[in-house]
C-alpha atoms as a PDB file:
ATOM      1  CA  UNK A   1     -30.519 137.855  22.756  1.00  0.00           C
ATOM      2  CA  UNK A   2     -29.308 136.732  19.587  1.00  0.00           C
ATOM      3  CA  UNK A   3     -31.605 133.729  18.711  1.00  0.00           C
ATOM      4  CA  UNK A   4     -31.730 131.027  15.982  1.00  0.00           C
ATOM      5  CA  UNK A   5     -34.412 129.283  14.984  1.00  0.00           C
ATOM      6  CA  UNK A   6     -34.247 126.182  12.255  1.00  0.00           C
ATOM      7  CA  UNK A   7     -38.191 125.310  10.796  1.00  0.00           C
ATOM      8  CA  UNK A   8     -40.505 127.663  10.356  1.00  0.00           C
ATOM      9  CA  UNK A   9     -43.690 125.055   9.814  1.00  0.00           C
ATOM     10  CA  UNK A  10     -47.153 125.279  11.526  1.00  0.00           C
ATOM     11  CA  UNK A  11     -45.188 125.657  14.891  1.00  0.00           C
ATOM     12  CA  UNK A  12     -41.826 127.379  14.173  1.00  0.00           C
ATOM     13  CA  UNK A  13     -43.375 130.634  12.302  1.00  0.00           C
ATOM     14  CA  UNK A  14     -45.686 131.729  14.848  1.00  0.00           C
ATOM     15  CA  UNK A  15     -43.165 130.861  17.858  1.00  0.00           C
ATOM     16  CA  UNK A  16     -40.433 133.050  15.191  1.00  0.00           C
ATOM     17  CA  UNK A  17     -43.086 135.728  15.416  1.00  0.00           C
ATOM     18  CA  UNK A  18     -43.444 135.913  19.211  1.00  0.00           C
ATOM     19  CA  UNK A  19     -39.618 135.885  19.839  1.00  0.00           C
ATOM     20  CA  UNK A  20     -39.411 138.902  17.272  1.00  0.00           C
ATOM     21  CA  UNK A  21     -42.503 140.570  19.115  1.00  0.00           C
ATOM     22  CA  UNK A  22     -40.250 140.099  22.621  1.00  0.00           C
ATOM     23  CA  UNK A  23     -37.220 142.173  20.511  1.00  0.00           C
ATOM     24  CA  UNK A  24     -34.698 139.168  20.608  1.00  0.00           C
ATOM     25  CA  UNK A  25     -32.832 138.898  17.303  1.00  0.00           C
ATOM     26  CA  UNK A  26     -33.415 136.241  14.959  1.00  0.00           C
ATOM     27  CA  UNK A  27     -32.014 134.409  12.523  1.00  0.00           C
ATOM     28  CA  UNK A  28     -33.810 131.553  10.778  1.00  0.00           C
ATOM     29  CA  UNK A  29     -33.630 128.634   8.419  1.00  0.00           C
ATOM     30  CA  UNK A  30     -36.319 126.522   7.031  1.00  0.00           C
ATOM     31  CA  UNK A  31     -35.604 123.622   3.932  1.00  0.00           C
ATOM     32  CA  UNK A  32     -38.456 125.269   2.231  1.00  0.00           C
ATOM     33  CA  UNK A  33     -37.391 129.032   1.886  1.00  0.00           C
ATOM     34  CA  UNK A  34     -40.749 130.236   0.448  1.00  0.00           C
ATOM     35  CA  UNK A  35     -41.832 130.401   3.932  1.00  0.00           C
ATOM     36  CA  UNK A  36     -39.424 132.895   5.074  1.00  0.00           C
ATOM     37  CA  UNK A  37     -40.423 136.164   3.696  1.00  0.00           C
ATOM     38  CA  UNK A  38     -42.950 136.910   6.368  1.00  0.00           C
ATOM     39  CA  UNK A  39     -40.195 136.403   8.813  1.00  0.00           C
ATOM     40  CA  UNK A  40     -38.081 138.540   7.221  1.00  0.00           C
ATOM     41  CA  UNK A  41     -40.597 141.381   6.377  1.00  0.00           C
ATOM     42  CA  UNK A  42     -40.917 141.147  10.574  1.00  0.00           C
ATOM     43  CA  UNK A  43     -37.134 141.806  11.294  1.00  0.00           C
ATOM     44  CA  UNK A  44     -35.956 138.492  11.025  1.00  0.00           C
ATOM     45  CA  UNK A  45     -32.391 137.173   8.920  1.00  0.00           C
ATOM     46  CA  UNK A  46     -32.371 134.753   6.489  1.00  0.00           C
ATOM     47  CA  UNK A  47     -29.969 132.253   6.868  1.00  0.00           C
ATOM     48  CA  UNK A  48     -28.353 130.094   3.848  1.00  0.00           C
ATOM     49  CA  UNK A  49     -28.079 126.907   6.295  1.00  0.00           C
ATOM     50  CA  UNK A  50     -27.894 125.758   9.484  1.00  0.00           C
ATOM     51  CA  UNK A  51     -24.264 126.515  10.386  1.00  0.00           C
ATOM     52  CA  UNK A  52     -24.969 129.894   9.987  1.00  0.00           C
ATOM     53  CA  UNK A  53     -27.536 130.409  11.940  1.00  0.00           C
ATOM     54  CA  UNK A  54     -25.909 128.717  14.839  1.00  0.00           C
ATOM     55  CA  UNK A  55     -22.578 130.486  13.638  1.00  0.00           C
ATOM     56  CA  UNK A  56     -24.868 134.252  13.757  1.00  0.00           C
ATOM     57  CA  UNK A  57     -26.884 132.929  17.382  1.00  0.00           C
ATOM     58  CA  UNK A  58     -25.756 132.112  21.061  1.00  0.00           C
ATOM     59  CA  UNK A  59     -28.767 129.355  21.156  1.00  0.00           C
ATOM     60  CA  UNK A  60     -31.011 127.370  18.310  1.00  0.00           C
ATOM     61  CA  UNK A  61     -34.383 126.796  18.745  1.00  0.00           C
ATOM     62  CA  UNK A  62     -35.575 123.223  16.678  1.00  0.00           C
ATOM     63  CA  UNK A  63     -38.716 122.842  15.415  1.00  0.00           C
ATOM     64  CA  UNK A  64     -38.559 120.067  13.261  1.00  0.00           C
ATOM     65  CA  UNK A  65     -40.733 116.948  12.050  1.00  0.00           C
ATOM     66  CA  UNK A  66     -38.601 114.298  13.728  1.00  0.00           C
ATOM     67  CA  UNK A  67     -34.552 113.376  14.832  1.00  0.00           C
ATOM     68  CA  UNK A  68     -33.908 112.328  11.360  1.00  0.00           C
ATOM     69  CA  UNK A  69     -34.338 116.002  10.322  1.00  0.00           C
ATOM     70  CA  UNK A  70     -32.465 117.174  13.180  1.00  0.00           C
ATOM     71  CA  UNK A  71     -29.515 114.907  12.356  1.00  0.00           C
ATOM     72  CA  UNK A  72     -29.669 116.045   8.719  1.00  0.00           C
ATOM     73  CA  UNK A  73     -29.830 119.621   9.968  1.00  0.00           C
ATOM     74  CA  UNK A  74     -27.448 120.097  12.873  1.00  0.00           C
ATOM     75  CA  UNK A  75     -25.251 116.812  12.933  1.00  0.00           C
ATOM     76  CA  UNK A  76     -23.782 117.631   9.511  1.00  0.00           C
ATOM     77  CA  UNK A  77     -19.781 118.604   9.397  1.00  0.00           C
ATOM     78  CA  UNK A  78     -20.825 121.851   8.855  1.00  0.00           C
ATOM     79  CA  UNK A  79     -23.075 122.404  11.864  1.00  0.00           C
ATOM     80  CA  UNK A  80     -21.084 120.522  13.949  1.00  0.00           C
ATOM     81  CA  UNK A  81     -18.093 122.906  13.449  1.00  0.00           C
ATOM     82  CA  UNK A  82     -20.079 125.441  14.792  1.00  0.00           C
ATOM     83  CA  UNK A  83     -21.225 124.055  18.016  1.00  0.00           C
ATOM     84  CA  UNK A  84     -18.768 124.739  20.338  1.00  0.00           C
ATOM     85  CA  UNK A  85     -20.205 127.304  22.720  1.00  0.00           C
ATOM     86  CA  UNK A  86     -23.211 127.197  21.509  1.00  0.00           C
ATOM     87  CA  UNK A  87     -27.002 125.776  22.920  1.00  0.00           C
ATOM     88  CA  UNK A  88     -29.379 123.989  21.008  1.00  0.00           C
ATOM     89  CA  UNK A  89     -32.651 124.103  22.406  1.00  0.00           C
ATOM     90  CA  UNK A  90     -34.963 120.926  20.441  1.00  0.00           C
ATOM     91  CA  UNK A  91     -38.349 121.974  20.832  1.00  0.00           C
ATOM     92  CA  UNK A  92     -39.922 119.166  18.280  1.00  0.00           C
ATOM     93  CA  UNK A  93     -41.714 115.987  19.564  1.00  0.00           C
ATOM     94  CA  UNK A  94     -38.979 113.061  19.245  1.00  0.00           C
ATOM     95  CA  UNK A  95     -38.821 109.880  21.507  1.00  0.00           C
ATOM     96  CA  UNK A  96     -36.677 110.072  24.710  1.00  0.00           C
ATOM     97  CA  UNK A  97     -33.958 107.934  23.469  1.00  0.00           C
ATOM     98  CA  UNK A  98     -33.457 109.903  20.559  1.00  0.00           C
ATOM     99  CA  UNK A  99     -33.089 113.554  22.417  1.00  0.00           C
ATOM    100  CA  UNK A 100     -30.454 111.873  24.677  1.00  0.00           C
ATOM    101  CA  UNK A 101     -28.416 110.694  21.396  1.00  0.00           C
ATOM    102  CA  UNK A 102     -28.750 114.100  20.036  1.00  0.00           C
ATOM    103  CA  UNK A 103     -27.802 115.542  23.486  1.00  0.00           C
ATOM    104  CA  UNK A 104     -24.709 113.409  23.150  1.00  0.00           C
ATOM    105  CA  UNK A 105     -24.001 114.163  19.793  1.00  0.00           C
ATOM    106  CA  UNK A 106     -23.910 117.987  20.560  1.00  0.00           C
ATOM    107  CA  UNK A 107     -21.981 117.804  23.501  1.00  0.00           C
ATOM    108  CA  UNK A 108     -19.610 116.108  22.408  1.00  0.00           C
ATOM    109  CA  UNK A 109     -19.273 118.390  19.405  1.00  0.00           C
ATOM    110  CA  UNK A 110     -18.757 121.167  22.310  1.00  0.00           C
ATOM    111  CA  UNK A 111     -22.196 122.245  22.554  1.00  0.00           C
ATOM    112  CA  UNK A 112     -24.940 122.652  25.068  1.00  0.00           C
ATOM    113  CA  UNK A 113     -28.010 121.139  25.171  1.00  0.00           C
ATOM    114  CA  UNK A 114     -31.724 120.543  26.454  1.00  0.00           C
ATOM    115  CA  UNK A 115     -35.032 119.878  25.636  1.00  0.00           C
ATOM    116  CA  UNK A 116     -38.408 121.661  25.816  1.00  0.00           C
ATOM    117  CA  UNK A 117     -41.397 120.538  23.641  1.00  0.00           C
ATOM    118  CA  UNK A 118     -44.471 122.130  23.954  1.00  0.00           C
ATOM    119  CA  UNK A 119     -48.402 121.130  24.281  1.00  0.00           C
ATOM    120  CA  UNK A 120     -51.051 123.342  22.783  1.00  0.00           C
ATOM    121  CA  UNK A 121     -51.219 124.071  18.748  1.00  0.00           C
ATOM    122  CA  UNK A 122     -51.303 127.489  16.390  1.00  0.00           C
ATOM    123  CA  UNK A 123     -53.666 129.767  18.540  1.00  0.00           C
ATOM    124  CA  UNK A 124     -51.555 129.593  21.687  1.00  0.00           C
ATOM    125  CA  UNK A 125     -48.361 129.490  19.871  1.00  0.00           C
ATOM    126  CA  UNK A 126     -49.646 132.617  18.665  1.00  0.00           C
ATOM    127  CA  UNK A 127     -50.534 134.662  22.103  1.00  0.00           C
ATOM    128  CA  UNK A 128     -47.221 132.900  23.748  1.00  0.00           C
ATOM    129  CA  UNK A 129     -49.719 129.995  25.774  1.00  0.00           C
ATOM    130  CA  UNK A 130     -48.181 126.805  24.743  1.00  0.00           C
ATOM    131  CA  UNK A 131     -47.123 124.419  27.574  1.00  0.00           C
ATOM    132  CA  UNK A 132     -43.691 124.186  27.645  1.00  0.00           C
ATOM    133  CA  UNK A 133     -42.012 121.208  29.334  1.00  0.00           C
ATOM    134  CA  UNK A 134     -37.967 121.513  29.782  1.00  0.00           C
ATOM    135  CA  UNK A 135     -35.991 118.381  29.661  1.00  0.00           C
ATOM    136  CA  UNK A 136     -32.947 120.002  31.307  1.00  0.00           C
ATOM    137  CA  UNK A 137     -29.983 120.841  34.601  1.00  0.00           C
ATOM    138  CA  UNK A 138     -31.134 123.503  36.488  1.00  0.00           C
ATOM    139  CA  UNK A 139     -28.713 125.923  35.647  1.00  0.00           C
ATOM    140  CA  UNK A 140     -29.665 125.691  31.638  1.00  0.00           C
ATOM    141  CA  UNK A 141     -33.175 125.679  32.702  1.00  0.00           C
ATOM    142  CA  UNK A 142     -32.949 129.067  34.169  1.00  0.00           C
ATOM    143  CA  UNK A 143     -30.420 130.550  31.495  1.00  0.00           C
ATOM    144  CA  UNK A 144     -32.945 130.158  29.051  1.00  0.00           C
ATOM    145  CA  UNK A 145     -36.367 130.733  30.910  1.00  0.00           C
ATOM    146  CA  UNK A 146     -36.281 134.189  29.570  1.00  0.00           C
ATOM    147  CA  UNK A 147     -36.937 132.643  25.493  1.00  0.00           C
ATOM    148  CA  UNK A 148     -39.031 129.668  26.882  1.00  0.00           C
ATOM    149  CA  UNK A 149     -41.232 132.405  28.893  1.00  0.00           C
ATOM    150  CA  UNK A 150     -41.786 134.143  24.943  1.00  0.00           C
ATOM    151  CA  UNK A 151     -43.681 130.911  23.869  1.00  0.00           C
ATOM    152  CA  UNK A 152     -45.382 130.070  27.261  1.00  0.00           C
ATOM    153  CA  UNK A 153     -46.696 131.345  30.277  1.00  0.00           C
ATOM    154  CA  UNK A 154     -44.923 128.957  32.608  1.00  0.00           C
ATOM    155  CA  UNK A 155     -42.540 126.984  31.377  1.00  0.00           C
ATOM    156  CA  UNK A 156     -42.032 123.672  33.948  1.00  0.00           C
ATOM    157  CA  UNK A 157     -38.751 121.856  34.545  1.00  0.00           C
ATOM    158  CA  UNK A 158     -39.662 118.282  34.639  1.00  0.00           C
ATOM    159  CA  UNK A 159     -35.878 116.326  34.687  1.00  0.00           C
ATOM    160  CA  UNK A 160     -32.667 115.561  32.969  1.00  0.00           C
ATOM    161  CA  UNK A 161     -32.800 115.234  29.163  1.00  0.00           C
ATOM    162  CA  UNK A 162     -35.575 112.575  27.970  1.00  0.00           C
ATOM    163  CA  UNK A 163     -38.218 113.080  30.593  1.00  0.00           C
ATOM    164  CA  UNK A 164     -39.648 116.030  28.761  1.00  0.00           C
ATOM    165  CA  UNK A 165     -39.858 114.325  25.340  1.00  0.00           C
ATOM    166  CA  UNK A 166     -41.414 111.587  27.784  1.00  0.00           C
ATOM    167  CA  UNK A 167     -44.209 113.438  28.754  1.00  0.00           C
ATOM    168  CA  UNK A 168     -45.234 115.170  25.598  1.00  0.00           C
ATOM    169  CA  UNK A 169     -45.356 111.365  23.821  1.00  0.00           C
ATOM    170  CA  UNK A 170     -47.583 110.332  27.018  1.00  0.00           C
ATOM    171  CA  UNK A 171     -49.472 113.631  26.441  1.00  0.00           C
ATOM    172  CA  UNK A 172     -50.041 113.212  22.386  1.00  0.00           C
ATOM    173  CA  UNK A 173     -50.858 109.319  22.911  1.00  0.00           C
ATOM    174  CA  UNK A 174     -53.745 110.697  24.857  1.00  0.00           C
ATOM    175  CA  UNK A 175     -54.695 113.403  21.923  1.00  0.00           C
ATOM    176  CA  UNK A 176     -55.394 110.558  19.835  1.00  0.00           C
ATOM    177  CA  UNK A 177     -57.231 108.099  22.119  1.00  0.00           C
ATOM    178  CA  UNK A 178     -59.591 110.784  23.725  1.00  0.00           C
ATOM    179  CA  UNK A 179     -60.132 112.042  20.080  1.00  0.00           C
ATOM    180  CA  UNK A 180     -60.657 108.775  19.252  1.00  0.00           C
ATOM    181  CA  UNK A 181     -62.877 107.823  22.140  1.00  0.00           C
ATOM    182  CA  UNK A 182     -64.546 110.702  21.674  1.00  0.00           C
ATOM    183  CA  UNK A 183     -65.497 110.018  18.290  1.00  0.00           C
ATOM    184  CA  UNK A 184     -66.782 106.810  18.602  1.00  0.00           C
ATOM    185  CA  UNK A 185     -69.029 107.948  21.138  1.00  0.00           C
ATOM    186  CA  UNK A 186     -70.390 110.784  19.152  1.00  0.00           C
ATOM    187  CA  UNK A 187     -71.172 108.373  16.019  1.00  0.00           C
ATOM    188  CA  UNK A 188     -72.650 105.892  18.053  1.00  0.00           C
ATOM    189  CA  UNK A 189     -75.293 108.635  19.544  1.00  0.00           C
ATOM    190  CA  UNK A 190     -75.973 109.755  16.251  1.00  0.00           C
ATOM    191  CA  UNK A 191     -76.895 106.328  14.667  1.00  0.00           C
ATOM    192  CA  UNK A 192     -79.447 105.792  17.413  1.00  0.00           C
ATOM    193  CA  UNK A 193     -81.070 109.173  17.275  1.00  0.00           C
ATOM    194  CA  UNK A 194     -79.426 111.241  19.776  1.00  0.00           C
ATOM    195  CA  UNK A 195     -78.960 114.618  18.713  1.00  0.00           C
ATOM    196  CA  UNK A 196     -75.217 115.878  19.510  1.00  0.00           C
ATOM    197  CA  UNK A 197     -75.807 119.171  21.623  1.00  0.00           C
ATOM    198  CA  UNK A 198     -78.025 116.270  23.621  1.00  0.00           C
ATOM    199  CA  UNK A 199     -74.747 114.556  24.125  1.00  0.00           C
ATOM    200  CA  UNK A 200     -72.329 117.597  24.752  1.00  0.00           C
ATOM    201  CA  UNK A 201     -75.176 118.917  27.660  1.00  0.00           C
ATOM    202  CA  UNK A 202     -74.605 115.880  29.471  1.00  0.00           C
ATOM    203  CA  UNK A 203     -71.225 115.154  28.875  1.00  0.00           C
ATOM    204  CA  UNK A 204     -69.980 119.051  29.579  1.00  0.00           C
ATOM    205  CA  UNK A 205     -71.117 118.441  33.059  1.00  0.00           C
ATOM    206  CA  UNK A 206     -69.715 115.359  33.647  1.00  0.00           C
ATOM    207  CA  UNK A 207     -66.391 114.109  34.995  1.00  0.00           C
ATOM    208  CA  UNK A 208     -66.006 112.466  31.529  1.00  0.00           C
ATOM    209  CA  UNK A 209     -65.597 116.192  29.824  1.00  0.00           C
ATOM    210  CA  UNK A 210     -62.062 117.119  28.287  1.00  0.00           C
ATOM    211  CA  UNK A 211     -62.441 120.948  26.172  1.00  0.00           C
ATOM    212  CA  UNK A 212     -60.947 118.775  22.965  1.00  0.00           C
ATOM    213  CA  UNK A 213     -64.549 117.290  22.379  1.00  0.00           C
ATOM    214  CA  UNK A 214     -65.726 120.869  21.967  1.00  0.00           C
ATOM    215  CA  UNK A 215     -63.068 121.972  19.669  1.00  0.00           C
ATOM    216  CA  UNK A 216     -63.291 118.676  17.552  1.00  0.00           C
ATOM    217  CA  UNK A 217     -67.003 118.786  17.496  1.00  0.00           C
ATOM    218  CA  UNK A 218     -67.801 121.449  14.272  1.00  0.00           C
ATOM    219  CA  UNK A 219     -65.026 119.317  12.286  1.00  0.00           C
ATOM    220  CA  UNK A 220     -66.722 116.058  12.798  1.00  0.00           C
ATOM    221  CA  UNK A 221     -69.924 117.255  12.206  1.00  0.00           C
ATOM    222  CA  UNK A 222     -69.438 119.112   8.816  1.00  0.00           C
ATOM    223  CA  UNK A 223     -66.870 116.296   8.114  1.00  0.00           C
ATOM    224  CA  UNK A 224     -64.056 119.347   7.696  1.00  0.00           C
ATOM    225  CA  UNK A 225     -60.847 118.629   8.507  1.00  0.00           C
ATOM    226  CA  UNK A 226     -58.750 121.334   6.370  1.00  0.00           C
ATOM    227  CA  UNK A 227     -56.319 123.847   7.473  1.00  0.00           C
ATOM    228  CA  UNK A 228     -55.328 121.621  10.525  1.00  0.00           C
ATOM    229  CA  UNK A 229     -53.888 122.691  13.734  1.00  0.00           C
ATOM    230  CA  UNK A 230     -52.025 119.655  14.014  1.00  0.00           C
ATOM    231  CA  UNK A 231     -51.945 117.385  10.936  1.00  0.00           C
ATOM    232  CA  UNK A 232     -52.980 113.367  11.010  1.00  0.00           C
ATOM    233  CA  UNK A 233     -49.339 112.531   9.682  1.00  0.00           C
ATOM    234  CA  UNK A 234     -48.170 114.173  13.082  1.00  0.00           C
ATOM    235  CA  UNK A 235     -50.044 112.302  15.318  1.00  0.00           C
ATOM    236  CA  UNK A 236     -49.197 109.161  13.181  1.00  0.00           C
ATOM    237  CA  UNK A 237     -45.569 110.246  13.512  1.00  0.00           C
ATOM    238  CA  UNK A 238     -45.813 110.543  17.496  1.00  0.00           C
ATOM    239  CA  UNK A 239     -48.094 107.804  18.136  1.00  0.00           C
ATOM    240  CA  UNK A 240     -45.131 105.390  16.310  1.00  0.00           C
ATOM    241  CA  UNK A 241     -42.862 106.800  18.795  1.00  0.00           C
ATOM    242  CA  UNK A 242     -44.591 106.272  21.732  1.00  0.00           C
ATOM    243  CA  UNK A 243     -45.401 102.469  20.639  1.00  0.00           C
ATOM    244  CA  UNK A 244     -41.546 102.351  20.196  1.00  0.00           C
ATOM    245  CA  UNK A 245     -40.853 103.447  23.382  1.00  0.00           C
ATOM    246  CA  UNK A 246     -42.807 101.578  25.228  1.00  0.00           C
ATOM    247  CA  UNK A 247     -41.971  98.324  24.799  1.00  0.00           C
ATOM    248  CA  UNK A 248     -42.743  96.778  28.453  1.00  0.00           C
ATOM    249  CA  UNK A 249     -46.166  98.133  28.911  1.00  0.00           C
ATOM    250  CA  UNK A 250     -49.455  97.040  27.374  1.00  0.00           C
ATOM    251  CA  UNK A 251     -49.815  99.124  24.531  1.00  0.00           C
ATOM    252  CA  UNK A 252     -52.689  97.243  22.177  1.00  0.00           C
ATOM    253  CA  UNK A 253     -55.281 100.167  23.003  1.00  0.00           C
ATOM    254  CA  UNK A 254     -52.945 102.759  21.346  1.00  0.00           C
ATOM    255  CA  UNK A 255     -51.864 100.110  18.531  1.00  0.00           C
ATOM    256  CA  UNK A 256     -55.624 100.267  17.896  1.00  0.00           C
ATOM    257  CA  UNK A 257     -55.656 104.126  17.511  1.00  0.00           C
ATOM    258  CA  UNK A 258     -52.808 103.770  15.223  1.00  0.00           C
ATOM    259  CA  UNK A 259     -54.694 101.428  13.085  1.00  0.00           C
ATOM    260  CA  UNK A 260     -57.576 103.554  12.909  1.00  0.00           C
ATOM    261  CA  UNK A 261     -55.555 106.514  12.547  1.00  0.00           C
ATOM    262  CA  UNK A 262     -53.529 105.029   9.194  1.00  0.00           C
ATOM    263  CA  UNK A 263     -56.800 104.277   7.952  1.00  0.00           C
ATOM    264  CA  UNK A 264     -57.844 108.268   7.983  1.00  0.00           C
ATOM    265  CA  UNK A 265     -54.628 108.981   6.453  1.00  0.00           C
ATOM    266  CA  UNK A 266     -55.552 107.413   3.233  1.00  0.00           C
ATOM    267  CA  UNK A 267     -57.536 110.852   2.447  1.00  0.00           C
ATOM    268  CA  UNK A 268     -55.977 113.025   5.143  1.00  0.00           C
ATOM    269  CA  UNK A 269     -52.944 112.778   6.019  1.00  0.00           C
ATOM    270  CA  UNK A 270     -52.141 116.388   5.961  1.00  0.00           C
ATOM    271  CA  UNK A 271     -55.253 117.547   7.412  1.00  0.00           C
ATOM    272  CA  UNK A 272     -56.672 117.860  11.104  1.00  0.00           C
ATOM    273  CA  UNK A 273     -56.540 114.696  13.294  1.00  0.00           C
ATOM    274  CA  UNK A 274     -60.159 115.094  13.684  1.00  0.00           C
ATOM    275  CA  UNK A 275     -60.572 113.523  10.497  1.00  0.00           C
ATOM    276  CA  UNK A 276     -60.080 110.110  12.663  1.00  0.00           C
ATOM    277  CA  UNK A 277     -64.244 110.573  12.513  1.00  0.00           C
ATOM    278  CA  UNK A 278     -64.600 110.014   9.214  1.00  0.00           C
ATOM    279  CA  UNK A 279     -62.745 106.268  10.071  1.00  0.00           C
ATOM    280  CA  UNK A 280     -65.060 105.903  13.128  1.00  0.00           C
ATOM    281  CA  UNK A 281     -67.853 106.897  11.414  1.00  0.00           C
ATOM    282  CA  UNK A 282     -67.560 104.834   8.172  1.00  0.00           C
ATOM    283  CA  UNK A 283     -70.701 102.951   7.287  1.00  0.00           C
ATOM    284  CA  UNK A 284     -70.213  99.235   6.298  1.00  0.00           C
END
């Protein structure tokens, strides 16, 4: 198929990779071109904007920071012009509201559209393992399961438009309350003298164990929270989101995260989300 893809970050280049390993052809755009050239030395085409990749592709996959960039992206005169025919496929985290405006926005410009962000980070983005959740109609669902299937093992149809982006925000809100949970827990053993494997033998064979703990573990204990998986600011991002969008629930627990959360973003904001220990874990 002739694909498109528009930001080629953390996410978007190693998803680009895996369509080109799956033969589609692709065309791609990022705002920061120095990111390209792998791409291109893999058999992918540069694109001067995003009209032309929709213009050179029958569907767009989005991987972008947040709906701002996708309106500044896709919504322009430019892009809109060549819409008509064609899919978009948003695979970013954005709030439910906002992938139904989009949705709107490109259907009435004469596109097609649907949603399907993903769980899961670099490494299974990389052997085609992220969780893919499809905010779509049936019938779009299974046009496209062929590209979905290049990025995930099983990609699920959960509803119309919005109930996708629904789930990932419920999913990320609990990345950064188990994370921080989890990291509160570990400090507190370690200021009273319990030694951390002590604490991950008893906890692995709980009912309490979730395999983030493990993964977080060797950052919070060397305190190194550099080439992240999934940077603070992200989190930050998503955690505003779901707060926003969840205006008739109780919500102070995750407020609390957020708090926290800002506070680790003072030093590292671009690095792992992990680095929520070193907030935890501040001595007075």
């Amino acid at each position: 198929m002739q694909i498109g893809l528009i930001g080629t970050g953390l996410m978007g280049l190693p998803m680009a990779t895996r369509l080109l390993a799956n033969h589609h052809v692709l065309t791609v755009y990022n705002r920061t071109p120095d990111k390209l050239p792998p791409l291109q030395a893999a058999g992918a085409n540069l694109a001067a904007s995003p009209a032309e990749v929709i213009t050179a592709a029958d569907c767009t996959i989005l991987m972008l920071t947040d709906a701002a960039a996708i309106h500044e992206l896709i919504l322009t005169d430019a892009a809109q012009a060549a819409l008509p025919g064609h899919t978009i496929l948003q695979m970013g985290t954005i709030a439910p509201a906002e992938s139904q405006n989009i949705r709107d926005a490109v259907v009435e410009a004469g596109g097609d559209y649907l949603e399907a962000p993903v769980l899961g980070s670099i490494p299974e983005a990389k052997t085609g393992e992220l969780i893919v959740m499809v905010g779509a109609e049936l019938a779009q669902f299974q046009r496209w399961l062929p590209i979905l299937s290049c990025v995930g093992t099983q990609p699920r149809l959960i509803g119309p438009v919005g109930t996708a982006a629904a789930l990932k925000l419920a999913l990320n809100q609990l990345i950064g309350s188990l994370t921080t949970a989890f990291a509160l827990s570990l400090s507190f053993t370690q200021h009273h003298g319990v030694e951390s494997e002590m604490l991950m033998e008893i906890l692995r064979t709980s009912a309490l164990y979730a395999p983030t703990f493990d993964k977080k573990l060797p950052r919070m204990e060397s305190q190194n929270y550099d080439n992240p998986n999934f940077p603070a600011k992200h989190l930050f991002k998503d955690l505003n989101l779901f707060l926003a969008s969840s205006a008739d629930l109780q919500t102070g627990m995750v407020a609390a995260v957020q708090d926290l959360l800002q506070q680790a973003m003072e030093q590292h904001a671009d690095d792992d989300y992990s680095a929520l220990f070193s907030v935890v874990n501040r001595q007075p």
